[in-house]
N, C-alpha and C. Protein backbone atom coordinates (compact mmCIF):
# COMPACT_ATOMS: atom_id res chain seq x y z
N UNK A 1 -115.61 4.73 -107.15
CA UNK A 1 -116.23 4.72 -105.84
C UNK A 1 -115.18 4.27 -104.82
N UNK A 2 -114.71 4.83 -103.53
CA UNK A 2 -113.78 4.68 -102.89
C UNK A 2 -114.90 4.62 -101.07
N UNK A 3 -115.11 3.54 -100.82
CA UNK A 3 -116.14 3.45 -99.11
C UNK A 3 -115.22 2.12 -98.68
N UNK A 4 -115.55 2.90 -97.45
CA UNK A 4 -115.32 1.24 -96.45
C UNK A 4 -116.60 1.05 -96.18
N UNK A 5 -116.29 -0.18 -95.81
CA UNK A 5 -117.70 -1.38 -95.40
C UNK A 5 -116.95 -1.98 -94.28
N UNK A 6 -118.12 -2.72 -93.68
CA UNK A 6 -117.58 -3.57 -92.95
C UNK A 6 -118.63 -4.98 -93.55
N UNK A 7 -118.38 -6.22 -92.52
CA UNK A 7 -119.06 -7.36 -92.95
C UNK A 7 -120.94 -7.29 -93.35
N UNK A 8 -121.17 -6.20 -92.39
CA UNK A 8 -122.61 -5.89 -92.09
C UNK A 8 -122.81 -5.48 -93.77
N UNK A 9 -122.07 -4.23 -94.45
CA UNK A 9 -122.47 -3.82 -95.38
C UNK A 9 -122.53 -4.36 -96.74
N UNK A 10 -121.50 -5.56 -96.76
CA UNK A 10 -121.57 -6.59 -97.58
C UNK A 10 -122.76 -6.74 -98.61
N UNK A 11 -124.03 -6.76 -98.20
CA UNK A 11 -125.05 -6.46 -99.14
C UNK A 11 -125.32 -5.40 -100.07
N UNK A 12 -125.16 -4.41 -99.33
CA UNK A 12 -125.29 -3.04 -100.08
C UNK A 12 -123.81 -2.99 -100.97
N UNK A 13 -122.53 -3.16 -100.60
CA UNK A 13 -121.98 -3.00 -101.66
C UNK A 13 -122.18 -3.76 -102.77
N UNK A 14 -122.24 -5.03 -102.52
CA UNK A 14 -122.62 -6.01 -104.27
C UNK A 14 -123.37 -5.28 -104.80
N UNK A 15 -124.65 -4.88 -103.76
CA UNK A 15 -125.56 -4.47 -104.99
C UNK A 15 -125.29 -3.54 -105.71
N UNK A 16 -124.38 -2.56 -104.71
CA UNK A 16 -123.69 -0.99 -105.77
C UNK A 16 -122.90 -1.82 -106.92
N UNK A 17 -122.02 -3.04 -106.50
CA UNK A 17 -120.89 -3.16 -107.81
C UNK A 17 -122.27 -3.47 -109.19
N UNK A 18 -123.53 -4.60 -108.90
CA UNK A 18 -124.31 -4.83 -109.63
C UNK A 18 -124.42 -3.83 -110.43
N UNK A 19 -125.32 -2.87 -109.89
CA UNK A 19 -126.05 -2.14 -110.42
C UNK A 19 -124.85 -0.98 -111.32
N UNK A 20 -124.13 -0.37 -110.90
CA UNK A 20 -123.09 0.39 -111.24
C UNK A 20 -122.26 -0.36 -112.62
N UNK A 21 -121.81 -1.80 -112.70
CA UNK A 21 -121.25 -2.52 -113.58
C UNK A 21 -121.42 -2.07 -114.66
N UNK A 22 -120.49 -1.52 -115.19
CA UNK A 22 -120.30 -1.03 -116.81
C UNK A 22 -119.92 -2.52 -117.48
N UNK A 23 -119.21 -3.59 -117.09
CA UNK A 23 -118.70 -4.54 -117.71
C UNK A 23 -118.99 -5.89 -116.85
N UNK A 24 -118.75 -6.93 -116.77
CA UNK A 24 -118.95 -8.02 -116.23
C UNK A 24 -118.10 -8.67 -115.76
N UNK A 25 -116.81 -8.26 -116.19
CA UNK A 25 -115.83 -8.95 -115.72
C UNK A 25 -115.28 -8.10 -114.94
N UNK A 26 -114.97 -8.46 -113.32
CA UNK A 26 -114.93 -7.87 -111.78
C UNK A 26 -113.39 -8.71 -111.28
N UNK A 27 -112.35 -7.25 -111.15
CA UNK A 27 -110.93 -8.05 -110.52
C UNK A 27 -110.91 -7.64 -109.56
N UNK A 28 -110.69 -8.69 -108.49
CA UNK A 28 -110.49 -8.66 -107.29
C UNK A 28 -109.27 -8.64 -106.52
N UNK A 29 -108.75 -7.44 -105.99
CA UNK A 29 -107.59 -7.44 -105.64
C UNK A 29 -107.57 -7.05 -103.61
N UNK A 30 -106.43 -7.52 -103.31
CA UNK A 30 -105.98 -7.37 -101.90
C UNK A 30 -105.93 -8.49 -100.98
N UNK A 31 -105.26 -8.17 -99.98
CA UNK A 31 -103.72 -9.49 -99.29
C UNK A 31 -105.44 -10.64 -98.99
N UNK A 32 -104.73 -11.88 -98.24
CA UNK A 32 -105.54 -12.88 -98.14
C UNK A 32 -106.10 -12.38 -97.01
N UNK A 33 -107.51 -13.02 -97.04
CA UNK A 33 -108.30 -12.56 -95.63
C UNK A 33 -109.20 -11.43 -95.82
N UNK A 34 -109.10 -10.44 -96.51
CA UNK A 34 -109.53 -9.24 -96.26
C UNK A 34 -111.06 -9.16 -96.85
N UNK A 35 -111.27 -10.39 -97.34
CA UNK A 35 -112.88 -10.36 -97.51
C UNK A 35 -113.39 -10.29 -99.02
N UNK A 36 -112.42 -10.55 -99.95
CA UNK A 36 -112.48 -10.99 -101.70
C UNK A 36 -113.94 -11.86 -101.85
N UNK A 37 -113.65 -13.15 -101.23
CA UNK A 37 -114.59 -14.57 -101.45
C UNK A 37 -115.78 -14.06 -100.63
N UNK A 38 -115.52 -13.32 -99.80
CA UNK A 38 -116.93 -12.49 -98.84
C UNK A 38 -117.78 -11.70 -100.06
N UNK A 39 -117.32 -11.14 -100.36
CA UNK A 39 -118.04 -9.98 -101.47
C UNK A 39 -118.58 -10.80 -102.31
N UNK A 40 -117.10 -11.54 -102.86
CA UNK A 40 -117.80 -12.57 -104.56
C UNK A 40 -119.07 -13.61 -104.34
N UNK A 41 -119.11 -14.01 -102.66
CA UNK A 41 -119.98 -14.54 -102.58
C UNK A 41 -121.69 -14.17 -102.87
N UNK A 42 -121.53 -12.92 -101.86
CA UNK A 42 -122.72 -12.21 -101.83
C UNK A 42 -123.15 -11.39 -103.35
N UNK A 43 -121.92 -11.30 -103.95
CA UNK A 43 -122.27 -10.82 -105.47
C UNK A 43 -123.43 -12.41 -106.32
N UNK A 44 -122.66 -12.94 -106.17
CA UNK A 44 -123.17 -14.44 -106.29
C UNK A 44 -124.86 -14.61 -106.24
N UNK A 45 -124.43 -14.65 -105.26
CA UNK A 45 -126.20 -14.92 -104.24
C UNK A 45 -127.26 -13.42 -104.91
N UNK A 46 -126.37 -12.75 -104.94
CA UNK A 46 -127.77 -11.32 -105.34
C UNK A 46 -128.30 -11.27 -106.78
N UNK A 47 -127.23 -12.36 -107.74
CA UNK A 47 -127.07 -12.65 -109.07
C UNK A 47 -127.69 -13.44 -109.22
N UNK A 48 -128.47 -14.31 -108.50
CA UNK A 48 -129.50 -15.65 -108.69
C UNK A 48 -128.82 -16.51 -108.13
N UNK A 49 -127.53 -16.72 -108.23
CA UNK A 49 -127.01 -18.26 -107.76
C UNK A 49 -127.27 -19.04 -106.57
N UNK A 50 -127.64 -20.32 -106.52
CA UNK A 50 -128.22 -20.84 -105.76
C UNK A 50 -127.73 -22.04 -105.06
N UNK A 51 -126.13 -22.46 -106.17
CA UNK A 51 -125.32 -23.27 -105.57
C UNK A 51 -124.67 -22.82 -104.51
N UNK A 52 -123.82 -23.92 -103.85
CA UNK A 52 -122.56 -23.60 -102.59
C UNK A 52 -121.54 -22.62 -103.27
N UNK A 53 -121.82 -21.51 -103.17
CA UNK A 53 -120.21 -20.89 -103.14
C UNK A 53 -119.04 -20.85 -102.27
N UNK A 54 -118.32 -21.30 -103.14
CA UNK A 54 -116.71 -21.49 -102.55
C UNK A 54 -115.54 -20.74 -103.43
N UNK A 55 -114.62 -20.75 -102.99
CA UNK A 55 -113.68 -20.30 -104.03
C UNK A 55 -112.96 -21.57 -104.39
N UNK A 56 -112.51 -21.58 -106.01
CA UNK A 56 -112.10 -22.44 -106.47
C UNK A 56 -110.52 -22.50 -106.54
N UNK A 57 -109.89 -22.32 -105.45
CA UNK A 57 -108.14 -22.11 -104.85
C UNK A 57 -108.03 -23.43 -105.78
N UNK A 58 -108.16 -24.45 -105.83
CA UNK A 58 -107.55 -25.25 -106.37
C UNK A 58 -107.92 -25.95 -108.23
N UNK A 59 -109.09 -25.65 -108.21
CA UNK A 59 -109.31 -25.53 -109.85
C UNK A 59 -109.81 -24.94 -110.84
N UNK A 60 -108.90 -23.69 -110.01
CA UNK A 60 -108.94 -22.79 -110.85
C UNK A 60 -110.35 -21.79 -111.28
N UNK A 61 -111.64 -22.37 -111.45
CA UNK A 61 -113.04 -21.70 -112.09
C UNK A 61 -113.56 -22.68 -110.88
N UNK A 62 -114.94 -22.25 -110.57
CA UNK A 62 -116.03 -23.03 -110.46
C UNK A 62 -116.99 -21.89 -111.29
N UNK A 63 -118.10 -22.96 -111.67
CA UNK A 63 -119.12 -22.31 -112.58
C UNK A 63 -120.32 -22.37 -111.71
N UNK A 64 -120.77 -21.56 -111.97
CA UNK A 64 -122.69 -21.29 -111.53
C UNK A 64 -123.52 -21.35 -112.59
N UNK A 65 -125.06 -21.10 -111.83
CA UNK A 65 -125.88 -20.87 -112.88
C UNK A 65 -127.25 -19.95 -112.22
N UNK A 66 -127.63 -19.14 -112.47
CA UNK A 66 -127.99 -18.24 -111.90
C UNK A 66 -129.62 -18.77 -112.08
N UNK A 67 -130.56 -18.13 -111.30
CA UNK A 67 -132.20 -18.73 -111.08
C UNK A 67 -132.75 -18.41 -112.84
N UNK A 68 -131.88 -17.24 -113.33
CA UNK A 68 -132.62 -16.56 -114.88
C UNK A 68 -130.92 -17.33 -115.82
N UNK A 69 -131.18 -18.52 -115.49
CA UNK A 69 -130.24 -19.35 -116.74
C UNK A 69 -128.84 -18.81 -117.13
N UNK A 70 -128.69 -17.83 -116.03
CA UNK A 70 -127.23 -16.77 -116.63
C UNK A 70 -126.13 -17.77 -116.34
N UNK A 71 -124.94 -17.32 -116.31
CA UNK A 71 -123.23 -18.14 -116.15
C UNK A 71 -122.95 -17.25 -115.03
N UNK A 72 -122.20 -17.92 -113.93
CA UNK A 72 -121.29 -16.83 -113.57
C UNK A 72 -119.87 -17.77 -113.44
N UNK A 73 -118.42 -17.36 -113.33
CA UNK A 73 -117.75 -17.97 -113.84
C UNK A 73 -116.79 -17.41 -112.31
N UNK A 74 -116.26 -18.01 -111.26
CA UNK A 74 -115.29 -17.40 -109.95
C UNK A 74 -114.52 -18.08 -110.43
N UNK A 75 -112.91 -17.12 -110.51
CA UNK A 75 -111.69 -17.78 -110.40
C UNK A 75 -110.88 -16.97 -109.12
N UNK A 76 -110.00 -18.04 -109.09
CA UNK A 76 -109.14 -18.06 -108.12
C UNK A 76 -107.60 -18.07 -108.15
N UNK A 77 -107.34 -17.13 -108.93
CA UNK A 77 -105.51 -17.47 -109.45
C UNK A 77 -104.55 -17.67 -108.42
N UNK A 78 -104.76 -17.71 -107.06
CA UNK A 78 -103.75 -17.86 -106.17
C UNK A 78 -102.41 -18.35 -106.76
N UNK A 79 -102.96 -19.92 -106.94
CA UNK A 79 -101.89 -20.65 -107.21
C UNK A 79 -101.41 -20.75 -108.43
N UNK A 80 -101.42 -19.75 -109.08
CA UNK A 80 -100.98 -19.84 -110.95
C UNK A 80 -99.70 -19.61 -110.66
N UNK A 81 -98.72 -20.24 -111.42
CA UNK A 81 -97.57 -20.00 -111.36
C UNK A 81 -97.19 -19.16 -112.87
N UNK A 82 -97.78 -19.81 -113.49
CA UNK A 82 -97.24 -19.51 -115.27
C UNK A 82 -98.61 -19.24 -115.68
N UNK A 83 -98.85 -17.98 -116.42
CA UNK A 83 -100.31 -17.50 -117.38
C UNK A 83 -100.63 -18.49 -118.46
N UNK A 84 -100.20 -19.41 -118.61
CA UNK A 84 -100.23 -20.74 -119.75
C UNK A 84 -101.31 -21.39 -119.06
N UNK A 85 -101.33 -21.76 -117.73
CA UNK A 85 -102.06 -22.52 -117.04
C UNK A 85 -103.65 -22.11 -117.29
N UNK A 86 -103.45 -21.11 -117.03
CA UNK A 86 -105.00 -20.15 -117.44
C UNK A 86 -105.30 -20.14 -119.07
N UNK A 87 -104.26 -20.17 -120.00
CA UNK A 87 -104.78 -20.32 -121.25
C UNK A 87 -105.22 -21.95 -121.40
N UNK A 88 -104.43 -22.69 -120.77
CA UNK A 88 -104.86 -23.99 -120.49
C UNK A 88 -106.67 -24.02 -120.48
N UNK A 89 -106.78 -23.37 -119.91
CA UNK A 89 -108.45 -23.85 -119.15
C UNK A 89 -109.30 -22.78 -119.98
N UNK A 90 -109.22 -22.10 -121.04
CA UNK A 90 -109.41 -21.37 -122.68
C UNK A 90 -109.99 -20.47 -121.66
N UNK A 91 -109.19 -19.56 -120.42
CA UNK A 91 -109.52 -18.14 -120.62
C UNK A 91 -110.46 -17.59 -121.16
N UNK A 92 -109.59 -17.23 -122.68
CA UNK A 92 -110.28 -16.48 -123.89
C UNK A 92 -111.88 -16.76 -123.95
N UNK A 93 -112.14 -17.80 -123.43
CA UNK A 93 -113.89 -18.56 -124.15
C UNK A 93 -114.27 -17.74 -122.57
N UNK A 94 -113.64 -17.33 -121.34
CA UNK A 94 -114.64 -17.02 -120.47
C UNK A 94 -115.08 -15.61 -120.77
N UNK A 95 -113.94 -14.96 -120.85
CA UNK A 95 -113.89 -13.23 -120.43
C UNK A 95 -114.48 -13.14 -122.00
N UNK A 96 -115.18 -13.72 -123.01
CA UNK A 96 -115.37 -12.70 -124.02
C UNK A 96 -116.64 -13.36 -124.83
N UNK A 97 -117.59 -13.82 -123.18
CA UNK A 97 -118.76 -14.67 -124.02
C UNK A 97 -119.98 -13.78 -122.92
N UNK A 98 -119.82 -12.56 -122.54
CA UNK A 98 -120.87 -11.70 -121.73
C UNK A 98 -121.41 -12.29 -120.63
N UNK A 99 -120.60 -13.16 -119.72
CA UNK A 99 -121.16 -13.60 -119.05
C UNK A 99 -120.35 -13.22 -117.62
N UNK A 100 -120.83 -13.41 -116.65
CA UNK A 100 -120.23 -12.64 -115.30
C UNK A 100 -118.86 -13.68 -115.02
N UNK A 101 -117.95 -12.93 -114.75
CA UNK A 101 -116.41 -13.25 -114.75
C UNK A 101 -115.82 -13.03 -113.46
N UNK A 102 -115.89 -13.46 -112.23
CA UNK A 102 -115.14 -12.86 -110.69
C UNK A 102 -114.07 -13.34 -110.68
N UNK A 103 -113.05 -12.58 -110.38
CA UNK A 103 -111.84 -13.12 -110.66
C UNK A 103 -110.82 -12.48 -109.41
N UNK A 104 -110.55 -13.91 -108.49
CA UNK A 104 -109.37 -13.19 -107.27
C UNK A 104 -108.18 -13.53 -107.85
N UNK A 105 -107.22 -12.54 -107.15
CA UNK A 105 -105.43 -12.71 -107.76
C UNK A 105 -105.50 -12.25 -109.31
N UNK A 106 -106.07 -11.06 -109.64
CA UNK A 106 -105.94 -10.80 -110.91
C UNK A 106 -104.63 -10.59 -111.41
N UNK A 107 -103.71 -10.30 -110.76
CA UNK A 107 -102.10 -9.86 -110.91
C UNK A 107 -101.71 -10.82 -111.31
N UNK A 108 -102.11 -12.17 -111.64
CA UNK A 108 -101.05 -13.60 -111.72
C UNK A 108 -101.57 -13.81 -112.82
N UNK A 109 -102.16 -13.11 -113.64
CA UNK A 109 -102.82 -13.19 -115.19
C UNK A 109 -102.59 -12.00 -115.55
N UNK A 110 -101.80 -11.22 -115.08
CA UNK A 110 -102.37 -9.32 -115.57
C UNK A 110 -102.28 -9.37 -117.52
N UNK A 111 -101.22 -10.18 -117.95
CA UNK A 111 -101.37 -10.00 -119.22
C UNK A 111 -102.76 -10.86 -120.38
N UNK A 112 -103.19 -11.26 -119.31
CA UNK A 112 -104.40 -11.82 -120.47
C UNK A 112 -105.86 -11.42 -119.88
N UNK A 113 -105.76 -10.31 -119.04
CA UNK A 113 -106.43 -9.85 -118.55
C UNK A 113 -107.85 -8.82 -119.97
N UNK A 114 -108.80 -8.55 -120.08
CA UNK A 114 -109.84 -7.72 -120.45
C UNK A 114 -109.54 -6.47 -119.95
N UNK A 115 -109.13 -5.53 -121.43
CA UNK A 115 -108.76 -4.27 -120.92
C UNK A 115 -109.82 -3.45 -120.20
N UNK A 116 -111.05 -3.58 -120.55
CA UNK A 116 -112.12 -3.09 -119.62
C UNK A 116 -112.50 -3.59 -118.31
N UNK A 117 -111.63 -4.49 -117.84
CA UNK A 117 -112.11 -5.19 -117.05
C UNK A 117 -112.53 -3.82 -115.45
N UNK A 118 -113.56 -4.18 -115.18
CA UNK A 118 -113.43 -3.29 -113.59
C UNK A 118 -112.52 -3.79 -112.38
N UNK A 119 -111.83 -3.18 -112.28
CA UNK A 119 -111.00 -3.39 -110.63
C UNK A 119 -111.83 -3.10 -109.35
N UNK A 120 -111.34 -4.29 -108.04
CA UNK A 120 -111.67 -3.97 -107.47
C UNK A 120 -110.92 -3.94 -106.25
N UNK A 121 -110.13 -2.97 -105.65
CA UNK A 121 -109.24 -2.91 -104.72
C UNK A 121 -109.95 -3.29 -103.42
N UNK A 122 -109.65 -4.09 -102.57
CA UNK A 122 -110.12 -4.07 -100.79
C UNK A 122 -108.87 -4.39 -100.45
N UNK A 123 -109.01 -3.67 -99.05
CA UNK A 123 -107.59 -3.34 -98.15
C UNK A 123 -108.21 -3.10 -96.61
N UNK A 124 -107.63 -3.65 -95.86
CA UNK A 124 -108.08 -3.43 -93.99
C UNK A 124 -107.48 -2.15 -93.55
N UNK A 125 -108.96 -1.71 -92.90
CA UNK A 125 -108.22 -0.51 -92.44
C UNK A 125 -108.06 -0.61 -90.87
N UNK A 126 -107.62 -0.04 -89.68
CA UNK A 126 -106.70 0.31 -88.60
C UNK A 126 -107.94 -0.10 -87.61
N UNK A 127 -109.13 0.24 -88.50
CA UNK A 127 -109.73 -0.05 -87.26
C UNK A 127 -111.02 -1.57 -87.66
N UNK A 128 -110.49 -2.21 -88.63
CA UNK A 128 -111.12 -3.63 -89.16
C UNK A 128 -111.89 -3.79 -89.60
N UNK A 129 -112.65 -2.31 -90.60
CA UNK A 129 -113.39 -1.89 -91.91
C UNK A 129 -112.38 -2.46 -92.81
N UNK A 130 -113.15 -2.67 -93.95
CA UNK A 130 -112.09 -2.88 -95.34
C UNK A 130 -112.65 -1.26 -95.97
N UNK A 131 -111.88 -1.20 -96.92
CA UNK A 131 -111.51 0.15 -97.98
C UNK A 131 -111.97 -0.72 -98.40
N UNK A 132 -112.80 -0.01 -99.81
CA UNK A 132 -112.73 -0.49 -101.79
C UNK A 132 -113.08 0.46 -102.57
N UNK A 133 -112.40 0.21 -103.02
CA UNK A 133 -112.00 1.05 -103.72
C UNK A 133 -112.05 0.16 -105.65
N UNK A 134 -113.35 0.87 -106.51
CA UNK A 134 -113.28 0.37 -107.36
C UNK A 134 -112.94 1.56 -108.64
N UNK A 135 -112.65 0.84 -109.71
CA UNK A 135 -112.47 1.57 -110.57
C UNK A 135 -112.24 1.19 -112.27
């Protein structure tokens, strides 16, 4: 699926990534600003979650818990320097226990990444729509 949105449409796309989701684990890619933690939020919220969403820039996961007892698991690799750091915090136990996985800065993990994982490209366009482009 390749649409721009703007902030307004924000709803309707989560619900397309929802409903469309072949897999659970969702990479989030493109420069800072362009509206990653916007989306993951509202993915969030349409998923049951009922806590404060934030992005977890500094440790790495925050966890949820959705209104129907589910997990959802936001990371934030900004600041990874070394993919150790992420095996540090057992990775492996998130991406391979069926539970929802959002993940910004997927590039700073690409090797311990879930080969199924879905991508999700956003990029600003000229006139201050984002592109996304998933796949």
């Amino acid at each position: 699926m390749n649409r721009d949105y703007d902030l307004i449409n924000v709803p309707t796309i989560a619900a397309q990534i929802i409903a469309t989701a072949t897999e659970k684990t969702l990479l989030f890619y493109g420069e800072m600003g362009v509206g990653k933690t916007t989306l993951i939020k509202e993915i969030c919220s349409q998923l049951g979650v009922t806590d404060n969403i934030s992005s977890p820039t500094f440790s790495l996961v925050n966890e949820y818990e959705t209104n129907k007892n589910e997990q959802v698991y936001h990371f934030d690799f900004y600041r990874i320097t070394d993919e150790t750091e992420a095996l540090d915090i057992g990775i492996d136990d998130y991406f391979y226990n069926n539970d929802w996985c959002l993940i910004e800065w997927p590039q700073n993990i690409k090797n311990l990444l879930p080969l199924n994982a879905i991508e999700i490209h956003i990029s600003m366009a000229a006139d201050g729509k984002r592109n996304i482009l998933i796949k």
